[in-house]
C-alpha atoms as a PDB file:
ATOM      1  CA  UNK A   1      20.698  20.554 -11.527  1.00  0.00           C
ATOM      2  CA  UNK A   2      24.067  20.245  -9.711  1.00  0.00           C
ATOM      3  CA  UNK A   3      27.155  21.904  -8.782  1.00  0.00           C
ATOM      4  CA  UNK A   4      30.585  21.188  -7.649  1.00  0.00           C
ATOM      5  CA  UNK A   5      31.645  23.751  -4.936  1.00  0.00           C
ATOM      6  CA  UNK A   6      34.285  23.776  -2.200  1.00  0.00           C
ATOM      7  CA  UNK A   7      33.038  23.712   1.180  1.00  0.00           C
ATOM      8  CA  UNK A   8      36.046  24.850   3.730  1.00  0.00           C
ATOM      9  CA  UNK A   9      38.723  22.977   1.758  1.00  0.00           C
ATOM     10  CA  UNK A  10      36.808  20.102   0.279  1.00  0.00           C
ATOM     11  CA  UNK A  11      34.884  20.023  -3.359  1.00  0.00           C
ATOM     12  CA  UNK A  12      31.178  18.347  -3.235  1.00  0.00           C
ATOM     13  CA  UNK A  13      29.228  17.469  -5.996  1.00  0.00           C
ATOM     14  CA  UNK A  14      26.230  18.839  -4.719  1.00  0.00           C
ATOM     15  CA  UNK A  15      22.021  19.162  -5.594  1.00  0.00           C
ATOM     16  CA  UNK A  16      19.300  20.467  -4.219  1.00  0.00           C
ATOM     17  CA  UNK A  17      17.709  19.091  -0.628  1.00  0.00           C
ATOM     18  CA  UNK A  18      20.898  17.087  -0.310  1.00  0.00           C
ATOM     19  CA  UNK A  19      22.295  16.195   3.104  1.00  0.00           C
ATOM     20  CA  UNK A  20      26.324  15.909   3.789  1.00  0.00           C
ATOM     21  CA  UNK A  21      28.742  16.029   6.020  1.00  0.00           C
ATOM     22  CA  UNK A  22      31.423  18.777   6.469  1.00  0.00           C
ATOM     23  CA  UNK A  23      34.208  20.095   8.307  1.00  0.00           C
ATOM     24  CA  UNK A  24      32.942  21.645  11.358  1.00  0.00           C
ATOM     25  CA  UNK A  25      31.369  25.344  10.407  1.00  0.00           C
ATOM     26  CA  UNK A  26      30.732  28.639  12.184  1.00  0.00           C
ATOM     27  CA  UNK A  27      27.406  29.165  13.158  1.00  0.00           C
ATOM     28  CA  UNK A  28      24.069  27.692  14.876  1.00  0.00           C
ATOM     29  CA  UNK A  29      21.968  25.332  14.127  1.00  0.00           C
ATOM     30  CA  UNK A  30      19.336  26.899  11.968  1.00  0.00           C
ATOM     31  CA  UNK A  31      21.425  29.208  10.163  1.00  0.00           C
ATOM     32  CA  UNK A  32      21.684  29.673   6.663  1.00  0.00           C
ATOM     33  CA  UNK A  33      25.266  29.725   5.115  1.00  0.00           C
ATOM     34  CA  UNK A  34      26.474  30.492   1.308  1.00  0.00           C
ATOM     35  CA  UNK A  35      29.153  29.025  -0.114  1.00  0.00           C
ATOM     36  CA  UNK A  36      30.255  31.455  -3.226  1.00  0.00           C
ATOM     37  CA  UNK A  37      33.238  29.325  -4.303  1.00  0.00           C
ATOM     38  CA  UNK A  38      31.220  27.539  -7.068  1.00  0.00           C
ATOM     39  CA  UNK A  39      33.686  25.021  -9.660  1.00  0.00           C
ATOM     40  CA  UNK A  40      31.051  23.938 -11.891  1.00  0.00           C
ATOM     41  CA  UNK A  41      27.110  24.513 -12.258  1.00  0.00           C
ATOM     42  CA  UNK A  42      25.169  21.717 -14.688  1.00  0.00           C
ATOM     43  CA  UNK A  43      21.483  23.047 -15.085  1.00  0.00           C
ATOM     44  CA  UNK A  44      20.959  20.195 -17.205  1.00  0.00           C
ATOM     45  CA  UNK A  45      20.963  22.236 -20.494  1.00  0.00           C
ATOM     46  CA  UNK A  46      24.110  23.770 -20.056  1.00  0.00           C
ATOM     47  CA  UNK A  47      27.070  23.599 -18.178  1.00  0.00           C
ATOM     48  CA  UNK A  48      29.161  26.517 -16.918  1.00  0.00           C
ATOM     49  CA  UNK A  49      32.976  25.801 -15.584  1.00  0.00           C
ATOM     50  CA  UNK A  50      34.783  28.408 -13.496  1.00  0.00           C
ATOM     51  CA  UNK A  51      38.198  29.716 -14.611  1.00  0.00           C
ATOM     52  CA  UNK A  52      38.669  28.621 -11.488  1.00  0.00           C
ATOM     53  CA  UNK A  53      35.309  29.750 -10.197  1.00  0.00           C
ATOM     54  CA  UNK A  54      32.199  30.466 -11.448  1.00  0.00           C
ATOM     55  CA  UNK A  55      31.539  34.411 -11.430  1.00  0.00           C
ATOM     56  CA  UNK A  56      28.250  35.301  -9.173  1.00  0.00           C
ATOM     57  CA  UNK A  57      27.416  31.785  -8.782  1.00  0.00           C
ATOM     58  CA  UNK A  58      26.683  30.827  -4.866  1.00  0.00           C
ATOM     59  CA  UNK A  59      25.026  27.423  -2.893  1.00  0.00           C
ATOM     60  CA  UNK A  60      22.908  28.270   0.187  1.00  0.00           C
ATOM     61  CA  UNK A  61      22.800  25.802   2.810  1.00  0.00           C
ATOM     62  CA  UNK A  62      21.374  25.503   6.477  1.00  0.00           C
ATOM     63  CA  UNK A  63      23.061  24.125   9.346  1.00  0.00           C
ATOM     64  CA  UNK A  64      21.137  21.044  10.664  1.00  0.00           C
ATOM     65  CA  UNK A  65      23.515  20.231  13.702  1.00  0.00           C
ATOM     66  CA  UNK A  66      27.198  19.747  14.945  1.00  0.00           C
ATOM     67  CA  UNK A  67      28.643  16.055  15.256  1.00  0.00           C
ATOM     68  CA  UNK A  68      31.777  14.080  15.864  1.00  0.00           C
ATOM     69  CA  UNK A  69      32.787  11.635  13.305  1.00  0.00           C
ATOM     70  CA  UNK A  70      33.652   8.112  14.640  1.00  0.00           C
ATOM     71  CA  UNK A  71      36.569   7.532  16.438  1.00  0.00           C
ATOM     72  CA  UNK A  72      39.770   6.800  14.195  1.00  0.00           C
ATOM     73  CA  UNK A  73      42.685   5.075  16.086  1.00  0.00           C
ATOM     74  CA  UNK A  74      46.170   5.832  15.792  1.00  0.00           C
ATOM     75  CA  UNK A  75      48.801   3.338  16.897  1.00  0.00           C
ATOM     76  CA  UNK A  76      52.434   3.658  16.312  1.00  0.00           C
ATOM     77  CA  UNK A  77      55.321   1.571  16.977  1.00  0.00           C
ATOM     78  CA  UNK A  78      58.472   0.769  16.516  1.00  0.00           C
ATOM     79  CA  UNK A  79      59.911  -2.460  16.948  1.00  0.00           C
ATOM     80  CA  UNK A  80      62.410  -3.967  19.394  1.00  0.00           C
ATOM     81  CA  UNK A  81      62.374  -0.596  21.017  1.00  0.00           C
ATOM     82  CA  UNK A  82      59.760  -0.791  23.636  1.00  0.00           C
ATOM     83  CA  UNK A  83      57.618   2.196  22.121  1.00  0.00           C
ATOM     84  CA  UNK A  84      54.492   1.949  21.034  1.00  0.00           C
ATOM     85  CA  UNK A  85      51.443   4.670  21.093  1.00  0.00           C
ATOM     86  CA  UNK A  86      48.111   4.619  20.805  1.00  0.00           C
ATOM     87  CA  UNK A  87      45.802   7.658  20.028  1.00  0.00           C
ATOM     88  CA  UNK A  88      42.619   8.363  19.247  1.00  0.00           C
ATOM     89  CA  UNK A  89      40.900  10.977  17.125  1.00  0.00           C
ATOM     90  CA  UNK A  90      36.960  12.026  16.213  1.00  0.00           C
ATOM     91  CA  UNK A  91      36.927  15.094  13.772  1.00  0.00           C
ATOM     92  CA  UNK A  92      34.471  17.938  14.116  1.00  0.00           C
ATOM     93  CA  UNK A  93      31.650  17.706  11.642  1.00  0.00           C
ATOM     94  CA  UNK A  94      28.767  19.901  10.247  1.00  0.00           C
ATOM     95  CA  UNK A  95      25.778  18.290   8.868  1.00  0.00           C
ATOM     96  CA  UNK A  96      24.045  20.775   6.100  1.00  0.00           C
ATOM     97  CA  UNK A  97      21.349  20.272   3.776  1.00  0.00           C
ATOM     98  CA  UNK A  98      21.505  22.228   0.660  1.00  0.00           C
ATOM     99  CA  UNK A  99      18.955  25.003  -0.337  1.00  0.00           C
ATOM    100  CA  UNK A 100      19.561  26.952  -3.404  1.00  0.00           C
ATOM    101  CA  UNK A 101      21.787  26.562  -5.979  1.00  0.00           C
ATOM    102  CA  UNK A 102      21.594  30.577  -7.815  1.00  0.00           C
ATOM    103  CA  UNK A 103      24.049  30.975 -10.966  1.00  0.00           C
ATOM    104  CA  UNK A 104      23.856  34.512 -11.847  1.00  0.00           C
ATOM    105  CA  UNK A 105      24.316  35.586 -15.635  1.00  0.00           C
ATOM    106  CA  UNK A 106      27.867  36.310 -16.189  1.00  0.00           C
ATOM    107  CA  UNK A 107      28.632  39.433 -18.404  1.00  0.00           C
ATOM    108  CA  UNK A 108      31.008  39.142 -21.318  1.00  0.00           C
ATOM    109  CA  UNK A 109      34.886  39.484 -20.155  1.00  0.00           C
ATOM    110  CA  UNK A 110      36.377  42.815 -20.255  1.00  0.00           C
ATOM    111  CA  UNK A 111      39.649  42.611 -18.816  1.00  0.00           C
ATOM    112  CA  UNK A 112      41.057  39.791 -20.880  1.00  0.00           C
ATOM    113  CA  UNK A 113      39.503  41.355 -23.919  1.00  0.00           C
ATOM    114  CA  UNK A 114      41.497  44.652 -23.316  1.00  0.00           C
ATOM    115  CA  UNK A 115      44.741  41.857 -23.115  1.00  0.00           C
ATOM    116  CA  UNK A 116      43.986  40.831 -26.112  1.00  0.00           C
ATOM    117  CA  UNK A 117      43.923  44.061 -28.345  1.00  0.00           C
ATOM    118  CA  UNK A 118      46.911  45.368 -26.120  1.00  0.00           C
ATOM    119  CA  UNK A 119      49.038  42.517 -27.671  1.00  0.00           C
ATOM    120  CA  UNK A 120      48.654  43.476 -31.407  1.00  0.00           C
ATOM    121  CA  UNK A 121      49.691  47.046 -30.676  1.00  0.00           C
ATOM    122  CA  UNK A 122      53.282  45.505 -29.010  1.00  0.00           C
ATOM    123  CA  UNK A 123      53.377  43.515 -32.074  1.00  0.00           C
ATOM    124  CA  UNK A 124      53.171  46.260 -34.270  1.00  0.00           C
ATOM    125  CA  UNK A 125      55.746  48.205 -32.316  1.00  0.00           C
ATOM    126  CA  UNK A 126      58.267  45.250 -32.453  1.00  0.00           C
ATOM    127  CA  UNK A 127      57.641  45.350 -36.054  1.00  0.00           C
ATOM    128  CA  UNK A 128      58.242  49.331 -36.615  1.00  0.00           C
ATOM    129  CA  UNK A 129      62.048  48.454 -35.394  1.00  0.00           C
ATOM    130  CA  UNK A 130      64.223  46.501 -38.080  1.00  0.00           C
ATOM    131  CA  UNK A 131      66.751  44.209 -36.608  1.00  0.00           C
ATOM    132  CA  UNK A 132      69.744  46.956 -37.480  1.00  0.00           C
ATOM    133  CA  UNK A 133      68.719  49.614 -36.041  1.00  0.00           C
ATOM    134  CA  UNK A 134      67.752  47.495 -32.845  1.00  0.00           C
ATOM    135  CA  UNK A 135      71.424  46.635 -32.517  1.00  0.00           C
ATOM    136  CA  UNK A 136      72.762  49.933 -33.487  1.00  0.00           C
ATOM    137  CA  UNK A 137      71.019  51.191 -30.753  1.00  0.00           C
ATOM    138  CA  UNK A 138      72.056  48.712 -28.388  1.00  0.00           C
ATOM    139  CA  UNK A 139      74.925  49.865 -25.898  1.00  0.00           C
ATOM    140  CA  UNK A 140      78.512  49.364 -27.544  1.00  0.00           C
ATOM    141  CA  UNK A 141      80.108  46.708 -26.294  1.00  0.00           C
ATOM    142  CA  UNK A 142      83.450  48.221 -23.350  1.00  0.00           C
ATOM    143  CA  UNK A 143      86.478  48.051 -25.382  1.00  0.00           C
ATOM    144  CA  UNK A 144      89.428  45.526 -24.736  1.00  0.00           C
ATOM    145  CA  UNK A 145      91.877  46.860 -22.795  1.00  0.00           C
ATOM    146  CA  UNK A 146      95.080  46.307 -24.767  1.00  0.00           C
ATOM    147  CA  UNK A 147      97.451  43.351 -22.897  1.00  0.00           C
ATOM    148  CA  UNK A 148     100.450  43.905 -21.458  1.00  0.00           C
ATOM    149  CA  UNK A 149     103.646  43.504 -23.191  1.00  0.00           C
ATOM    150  CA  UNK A 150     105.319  40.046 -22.845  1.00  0.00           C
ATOM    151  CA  UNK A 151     109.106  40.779 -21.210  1.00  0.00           C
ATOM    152  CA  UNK A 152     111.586  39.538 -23.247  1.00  0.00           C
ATOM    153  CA  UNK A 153     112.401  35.625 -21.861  1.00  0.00           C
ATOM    154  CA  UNK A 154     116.088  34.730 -21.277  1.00  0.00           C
ATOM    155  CA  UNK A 155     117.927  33.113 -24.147  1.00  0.00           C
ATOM    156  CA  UNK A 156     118.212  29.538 -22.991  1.00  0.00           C
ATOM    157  CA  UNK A 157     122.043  27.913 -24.006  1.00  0.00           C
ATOM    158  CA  UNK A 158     121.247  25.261 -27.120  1.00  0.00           C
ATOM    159  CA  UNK A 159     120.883  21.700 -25.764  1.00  0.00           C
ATOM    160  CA  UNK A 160     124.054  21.001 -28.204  1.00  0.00           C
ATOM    161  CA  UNK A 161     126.356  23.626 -26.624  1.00  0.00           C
ATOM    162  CA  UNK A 162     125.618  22.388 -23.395  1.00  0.00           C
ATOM    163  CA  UNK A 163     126.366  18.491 -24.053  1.00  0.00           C
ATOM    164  CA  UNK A 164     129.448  19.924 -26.100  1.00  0.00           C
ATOM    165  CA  UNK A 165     130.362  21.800 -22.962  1.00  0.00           C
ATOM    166  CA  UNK A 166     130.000  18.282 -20.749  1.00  0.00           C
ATOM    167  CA  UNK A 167     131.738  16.081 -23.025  1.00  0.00           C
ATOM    168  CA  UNK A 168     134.952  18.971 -22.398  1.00  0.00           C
ATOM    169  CA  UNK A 169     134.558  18.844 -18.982  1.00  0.00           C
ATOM    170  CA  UNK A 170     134.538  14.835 -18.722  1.00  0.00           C
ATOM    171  CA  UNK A 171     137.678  14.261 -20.882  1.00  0.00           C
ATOM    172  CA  UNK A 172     139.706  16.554 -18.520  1.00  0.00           C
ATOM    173  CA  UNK A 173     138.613  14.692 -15.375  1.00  0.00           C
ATOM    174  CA  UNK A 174     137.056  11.326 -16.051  1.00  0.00           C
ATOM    175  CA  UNK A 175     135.652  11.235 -11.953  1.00  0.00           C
ATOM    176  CA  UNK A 176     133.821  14.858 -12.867  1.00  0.00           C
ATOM    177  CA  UNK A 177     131.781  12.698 -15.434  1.00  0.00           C
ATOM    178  CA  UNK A 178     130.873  10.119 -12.826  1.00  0.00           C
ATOM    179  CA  UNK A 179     130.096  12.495  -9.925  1.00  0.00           C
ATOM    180  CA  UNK A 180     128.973  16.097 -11.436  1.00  0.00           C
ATOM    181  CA  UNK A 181     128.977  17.386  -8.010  1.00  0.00           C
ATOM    182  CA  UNK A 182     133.393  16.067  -7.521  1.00  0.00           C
ATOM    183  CA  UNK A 183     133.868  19.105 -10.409  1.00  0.00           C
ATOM    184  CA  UNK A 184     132.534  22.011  -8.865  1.00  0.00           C
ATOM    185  CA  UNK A 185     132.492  21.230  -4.747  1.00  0.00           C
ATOM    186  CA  UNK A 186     135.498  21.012  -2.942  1.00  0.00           C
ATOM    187  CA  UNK A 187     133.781  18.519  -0.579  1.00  0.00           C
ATOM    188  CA  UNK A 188     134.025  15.466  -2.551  1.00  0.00           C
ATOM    189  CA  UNK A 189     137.750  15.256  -3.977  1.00  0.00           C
ATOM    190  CA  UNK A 190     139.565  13.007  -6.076  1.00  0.00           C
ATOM    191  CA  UNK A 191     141.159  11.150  -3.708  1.00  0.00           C
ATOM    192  CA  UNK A 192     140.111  10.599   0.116  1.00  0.00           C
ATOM    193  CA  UNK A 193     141.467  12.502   2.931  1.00  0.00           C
ATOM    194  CA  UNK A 194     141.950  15.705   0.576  1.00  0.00           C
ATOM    195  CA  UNK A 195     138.899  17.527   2.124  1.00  0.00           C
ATOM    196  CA  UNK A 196     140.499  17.198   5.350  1.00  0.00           C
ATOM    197  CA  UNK A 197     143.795  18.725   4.429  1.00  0.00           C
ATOM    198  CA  UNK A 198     142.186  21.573   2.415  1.00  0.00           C
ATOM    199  CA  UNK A 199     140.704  22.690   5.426  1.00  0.00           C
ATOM    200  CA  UNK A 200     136.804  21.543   5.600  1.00  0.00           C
END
């Protein structure tokens, strides 16, 4: 008969009258500890697994001593730097011996049981609602508010009108075709030196 439990934060595949090292423990030498977070028990005809742990299954144990592990070294460096470290470590250890491994009958589920017939009884209430009437009821969409009306855009001149309208202009001063600006500003005349006598 084994089991796999977890001992303060590590899982053991344990048996009876074994001896193994742990992290360090409350408690004296001579005292008796249970561990009650049991994985897996094999009695050798059957084998219970925990969802995650075994209900009412437990490991008793007694404390045979405190120890140090053996001394780990830590060296760090980093090259071309002039650093380098050096540390050393020895991690607290329990030595236990295992007593009694107890798994306790464990009665049929009732919670997930209840789960279960809780789920046909949604089902059936889904079902009671046809698919139109579930979006009948269903909030109305907010109406669109209506857009603003466009304003009216200016009526551009036809491209035709307007080259009609620069062709007139160019046959009545040939320099006004050359120099659009010559036609309208008084500051570049037909000949030089008029902008100075028309007073600019």
């Amino acid at each position: 008969m084994y089991a796999i439990v977890d001992i303060a934060g590590q899982q053991f595949k344990v048996e009876k009258d074994q001896k193994l090292y742990v992290h360090r423990l409350k408690g004296k030498e001579g005292n008796t500890v249970s561990f009650d977070r049991v994985l897996m028990i094999d009695t050798g005809n059957k084998v219970v697994i925990g969802d995650p742990l075994v209900k009412g299954a437990s490991v008793e144990a007694t404390i045979m001593g405190h120890v140090k592990g053996d001394k780990v070294l830590v060296f760090k460096k980093k090259r071309r730097k002039g650093y380098q470290k050096l540390n050393g470590h020895r991690q607290y250890l329990t030595q236990i011996q295992i007593g009694d491994i107890s798994e306790k009958s464990t009665g049929p589920k009732a919670p997930p049981a209840e789960k279960a017939e809780q789920a046909p009884e949604k089902k059936a209430k889904a079902e009671t609602k046809p698919k139109d009437e579930a979006k009948a009821e269903a909030k109305p969409k907010a109406e669109a508010r209506p857009k603003a009306e466009a304003k009216p855009k200016a009526e551009a001149k036809p491209k035709a009108k307007a080259k009609a309208a620069d062709k007139a202009t160019a046959a009545e001063n040939p320099k006004a075709a050359d120099n659009p600006k010559a036609a309208d500003n008084p500051k570049y005349p037909d000949k030089p030196g008029e902008a100075e006598k028309s007073g600019n």
